[in-house]
C-alpha atoms as a PDB file:
ATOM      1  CA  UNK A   1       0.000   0.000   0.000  1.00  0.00           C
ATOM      2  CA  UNK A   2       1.367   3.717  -0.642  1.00  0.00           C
ATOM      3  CA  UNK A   3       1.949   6.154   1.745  1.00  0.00           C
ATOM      4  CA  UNK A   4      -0.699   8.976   1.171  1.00  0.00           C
ATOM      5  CA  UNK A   5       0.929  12.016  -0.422  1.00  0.00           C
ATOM      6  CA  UNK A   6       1.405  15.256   2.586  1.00  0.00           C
ATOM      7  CA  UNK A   7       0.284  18.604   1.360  1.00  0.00           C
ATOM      8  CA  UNK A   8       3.563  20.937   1.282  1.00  0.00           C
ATOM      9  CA  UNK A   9       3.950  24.365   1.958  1.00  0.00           C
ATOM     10  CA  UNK A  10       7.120  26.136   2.467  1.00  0.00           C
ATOM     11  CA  UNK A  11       6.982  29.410   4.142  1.00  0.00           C
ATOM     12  CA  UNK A  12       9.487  31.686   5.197  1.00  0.00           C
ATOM     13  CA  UNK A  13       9.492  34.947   7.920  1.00  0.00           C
ATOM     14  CA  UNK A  14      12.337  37.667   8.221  1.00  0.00           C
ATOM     15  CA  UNK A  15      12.348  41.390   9.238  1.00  0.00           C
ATOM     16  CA  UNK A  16      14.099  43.415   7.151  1.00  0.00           C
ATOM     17  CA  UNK A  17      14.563  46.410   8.846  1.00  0.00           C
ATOM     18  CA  UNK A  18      12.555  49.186   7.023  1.00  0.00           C
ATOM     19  CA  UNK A  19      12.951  47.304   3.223  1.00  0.00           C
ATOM     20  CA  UNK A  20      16.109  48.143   1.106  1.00  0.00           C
ATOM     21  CA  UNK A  21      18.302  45.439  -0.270  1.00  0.00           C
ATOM     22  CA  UNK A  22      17.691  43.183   2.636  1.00  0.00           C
ATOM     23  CA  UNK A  23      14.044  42.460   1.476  1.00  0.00           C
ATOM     24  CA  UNK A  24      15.606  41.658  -1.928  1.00  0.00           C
ATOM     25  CA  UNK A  25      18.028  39.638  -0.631  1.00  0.00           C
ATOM     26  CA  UNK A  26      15.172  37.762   1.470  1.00  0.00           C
ATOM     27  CA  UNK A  27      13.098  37.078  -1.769  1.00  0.00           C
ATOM     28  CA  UNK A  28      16.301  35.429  -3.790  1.00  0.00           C
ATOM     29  CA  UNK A  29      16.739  33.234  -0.693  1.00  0.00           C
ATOM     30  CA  UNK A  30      12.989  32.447  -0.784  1.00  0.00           C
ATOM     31  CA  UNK A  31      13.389  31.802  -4.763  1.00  0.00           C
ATOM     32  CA  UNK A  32      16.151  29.402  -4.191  1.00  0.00           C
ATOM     33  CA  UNK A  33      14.602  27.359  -1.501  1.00  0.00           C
ATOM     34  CA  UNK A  34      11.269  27.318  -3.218  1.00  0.00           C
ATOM     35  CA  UNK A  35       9.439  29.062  -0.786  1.00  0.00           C
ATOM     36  CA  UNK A  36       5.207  29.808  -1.586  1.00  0.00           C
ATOM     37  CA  UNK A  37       4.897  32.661   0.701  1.00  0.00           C
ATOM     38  CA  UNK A  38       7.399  34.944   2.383  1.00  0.00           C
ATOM     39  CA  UNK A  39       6.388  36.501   5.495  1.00  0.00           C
ATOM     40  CA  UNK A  40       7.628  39.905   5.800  1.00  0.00           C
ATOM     41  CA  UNK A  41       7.902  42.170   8.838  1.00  0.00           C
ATOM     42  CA  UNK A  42       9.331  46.055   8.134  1.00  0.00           C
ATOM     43  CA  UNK A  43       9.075  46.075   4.569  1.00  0.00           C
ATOM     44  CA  UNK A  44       9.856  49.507   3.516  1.00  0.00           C
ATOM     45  CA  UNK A  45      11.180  52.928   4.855  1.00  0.00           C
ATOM     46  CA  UNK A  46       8.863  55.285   5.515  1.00  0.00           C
ATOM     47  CA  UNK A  47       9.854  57.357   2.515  1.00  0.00           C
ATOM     48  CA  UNK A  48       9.668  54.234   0.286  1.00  0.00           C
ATOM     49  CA  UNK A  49       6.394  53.814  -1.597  1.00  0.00           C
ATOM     50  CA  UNK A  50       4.859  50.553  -1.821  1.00  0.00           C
ATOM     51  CA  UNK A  51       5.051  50.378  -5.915  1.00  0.00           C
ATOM     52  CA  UNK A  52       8.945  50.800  -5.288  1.00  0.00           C
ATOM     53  CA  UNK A  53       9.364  47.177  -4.581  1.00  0.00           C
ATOM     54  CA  UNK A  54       9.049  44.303  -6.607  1.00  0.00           C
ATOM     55  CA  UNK A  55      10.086  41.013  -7.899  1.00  0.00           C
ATOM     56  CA  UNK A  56       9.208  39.170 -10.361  1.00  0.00           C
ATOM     57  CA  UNK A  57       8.774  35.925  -9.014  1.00  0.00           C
ATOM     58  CA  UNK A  58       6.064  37.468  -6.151  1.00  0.00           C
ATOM     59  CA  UNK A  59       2.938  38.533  -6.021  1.00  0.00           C
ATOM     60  CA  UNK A  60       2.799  41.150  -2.656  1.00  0.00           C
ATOM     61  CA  UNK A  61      -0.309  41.324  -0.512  1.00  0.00           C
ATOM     62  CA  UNK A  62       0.796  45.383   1.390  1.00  0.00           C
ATOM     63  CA  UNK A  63      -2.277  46.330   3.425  1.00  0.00           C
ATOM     64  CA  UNK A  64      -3.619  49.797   3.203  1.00  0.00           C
ATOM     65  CA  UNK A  65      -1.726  51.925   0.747  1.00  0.00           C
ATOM     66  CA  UNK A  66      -2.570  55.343   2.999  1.00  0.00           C
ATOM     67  CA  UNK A  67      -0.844  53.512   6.223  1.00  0.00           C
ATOM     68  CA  UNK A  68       2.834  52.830   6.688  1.00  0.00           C
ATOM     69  CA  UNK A  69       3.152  49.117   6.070  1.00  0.00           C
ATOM     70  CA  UNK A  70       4.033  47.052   8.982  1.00  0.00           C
ATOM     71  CA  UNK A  71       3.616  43.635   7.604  1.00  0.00           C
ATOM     72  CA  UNK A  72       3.724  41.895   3.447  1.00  0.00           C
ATOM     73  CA  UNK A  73       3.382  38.315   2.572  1.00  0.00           C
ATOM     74  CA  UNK A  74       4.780  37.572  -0.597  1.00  0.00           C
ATOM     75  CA  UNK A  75       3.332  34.680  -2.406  1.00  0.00           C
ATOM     76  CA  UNK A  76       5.386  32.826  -5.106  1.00  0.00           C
ATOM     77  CA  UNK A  77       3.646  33.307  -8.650  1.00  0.00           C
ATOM     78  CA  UNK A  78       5.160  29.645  -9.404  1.00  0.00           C
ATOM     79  CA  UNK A  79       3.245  28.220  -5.894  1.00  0.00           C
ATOM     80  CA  UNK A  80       0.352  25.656  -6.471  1.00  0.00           C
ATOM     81  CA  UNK A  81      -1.309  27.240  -3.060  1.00  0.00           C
ATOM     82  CA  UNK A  82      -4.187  29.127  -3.670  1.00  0.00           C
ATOM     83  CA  UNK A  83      -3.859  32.289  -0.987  1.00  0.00           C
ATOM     84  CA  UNK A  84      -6.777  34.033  -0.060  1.00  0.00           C
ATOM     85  CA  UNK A  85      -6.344  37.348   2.127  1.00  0.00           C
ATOM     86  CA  UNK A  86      -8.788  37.564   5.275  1.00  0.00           C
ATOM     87  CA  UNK A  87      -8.900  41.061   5.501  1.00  0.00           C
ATOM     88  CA  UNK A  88     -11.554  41.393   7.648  1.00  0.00           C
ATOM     89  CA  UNK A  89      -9.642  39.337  10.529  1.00  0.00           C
ATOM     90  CA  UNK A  90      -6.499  42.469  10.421  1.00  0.00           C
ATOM     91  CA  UNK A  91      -9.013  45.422   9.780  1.00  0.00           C
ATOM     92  CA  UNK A  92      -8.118  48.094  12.471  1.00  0.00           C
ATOM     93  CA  UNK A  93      -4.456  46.852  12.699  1.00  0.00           C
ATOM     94  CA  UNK A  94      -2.707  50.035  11.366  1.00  0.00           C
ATOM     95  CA  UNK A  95      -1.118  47.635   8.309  1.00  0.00           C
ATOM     96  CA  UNK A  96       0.409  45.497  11.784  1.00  0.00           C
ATOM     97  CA  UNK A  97      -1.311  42.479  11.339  1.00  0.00           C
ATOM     98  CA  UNK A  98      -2.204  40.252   7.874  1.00  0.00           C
ATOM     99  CA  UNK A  99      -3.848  37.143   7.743  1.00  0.00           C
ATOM    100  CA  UNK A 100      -4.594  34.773   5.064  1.00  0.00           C
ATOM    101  CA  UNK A 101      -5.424  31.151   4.248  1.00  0.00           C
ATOM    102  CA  UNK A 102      -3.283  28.893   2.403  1.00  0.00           C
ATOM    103  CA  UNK A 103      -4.553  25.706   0.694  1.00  0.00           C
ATOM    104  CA  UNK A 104      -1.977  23.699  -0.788  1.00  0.00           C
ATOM    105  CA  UNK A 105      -2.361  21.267  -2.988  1.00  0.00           C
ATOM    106  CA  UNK A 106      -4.376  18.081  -1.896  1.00  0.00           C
ATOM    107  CA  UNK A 107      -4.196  19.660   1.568  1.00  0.00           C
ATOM    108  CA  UNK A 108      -6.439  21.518   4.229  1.00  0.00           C
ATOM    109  CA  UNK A 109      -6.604  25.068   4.601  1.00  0.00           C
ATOM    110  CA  UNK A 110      -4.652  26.549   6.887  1.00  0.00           C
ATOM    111  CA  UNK A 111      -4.706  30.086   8.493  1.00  0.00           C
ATOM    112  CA  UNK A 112      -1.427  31.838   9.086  1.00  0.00           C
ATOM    113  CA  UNK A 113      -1.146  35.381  10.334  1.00  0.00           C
ATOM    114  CA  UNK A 114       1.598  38.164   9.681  1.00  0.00           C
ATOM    115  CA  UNK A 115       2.165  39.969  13.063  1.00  0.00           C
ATOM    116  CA  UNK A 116       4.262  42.877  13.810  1.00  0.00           C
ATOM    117  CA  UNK A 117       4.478  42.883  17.012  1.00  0.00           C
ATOM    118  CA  UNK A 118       7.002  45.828  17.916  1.00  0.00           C
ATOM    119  CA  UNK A 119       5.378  49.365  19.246  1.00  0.00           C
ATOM    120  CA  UNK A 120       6.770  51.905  18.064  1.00  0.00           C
ATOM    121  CA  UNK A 121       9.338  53.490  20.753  1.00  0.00           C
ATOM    122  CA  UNK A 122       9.465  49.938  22.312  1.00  0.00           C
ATOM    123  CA  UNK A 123      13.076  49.929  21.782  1.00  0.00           C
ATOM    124  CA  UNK A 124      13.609  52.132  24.905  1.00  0.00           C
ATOM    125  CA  UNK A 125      11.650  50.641  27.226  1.00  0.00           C
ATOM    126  CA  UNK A 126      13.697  47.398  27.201  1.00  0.00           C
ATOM    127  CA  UNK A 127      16.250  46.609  30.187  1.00  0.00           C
ATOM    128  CA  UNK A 128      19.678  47.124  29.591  1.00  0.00           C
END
């Protein structure tokens, strides 16, 4: 008897810091390891516009264009998930939270959130 075939999804999560080369370094990685979605936290400076990044390989789910993005998910254009964005789960999250469910082939859905979790000014409220 075969072994029933498991669903795959490959997903992977970085912070990049406010966007720049790092996000396009982040995307190549998730290009060579064949990643579906990319879960980004930080994105973009807060001069950057959202239509200033790209890649071809991804299709970007930003949030709100008038608020300064918090959270993408980039979803492979070559995936065989279908991605559906719950927007009503995030709405009234300021662009900090994204949600959407994944079904992969032959698999379940699944629902996987984006989360920034960071307030801004947190950084000096931490103990030394």
């Amino acid at each position: 008897m075969a072994a029933p075939q498991v669903a795959k999804l490959v997903a992977l999560q970085h912070n990049c810091a406010r966007g720049g080369q790092v996000l396009e370094a982040v995307l190549e990685t998730a290009v060579r390891r064949g990643a579906d979605l990319v879960l980004i936290q930080e994105p973009r400076g807060a001069k950057e516009k959202d239509s200033t990044r790209s890649h071809p390989s991804f299709n970007f789910i930003r949030g709100e264009e008038s608020a300064l993005a918090k959270c993408w998910m980039a979803v492979n254009r070559a995936s065989k998930c279908q991605v559906t964005e719950l927007k009503t789960l995030a709405a009234g999250t300021a662009n900090h939270v994204q949600v959407v469910e994944v079904t992969p082939p032959r698999g379940e859905a699944i629902i996987i959130a984006n989360i920034y979790d960071r307030h801004e000014g947190s950084e000096n409220n931490r103990p030394a």
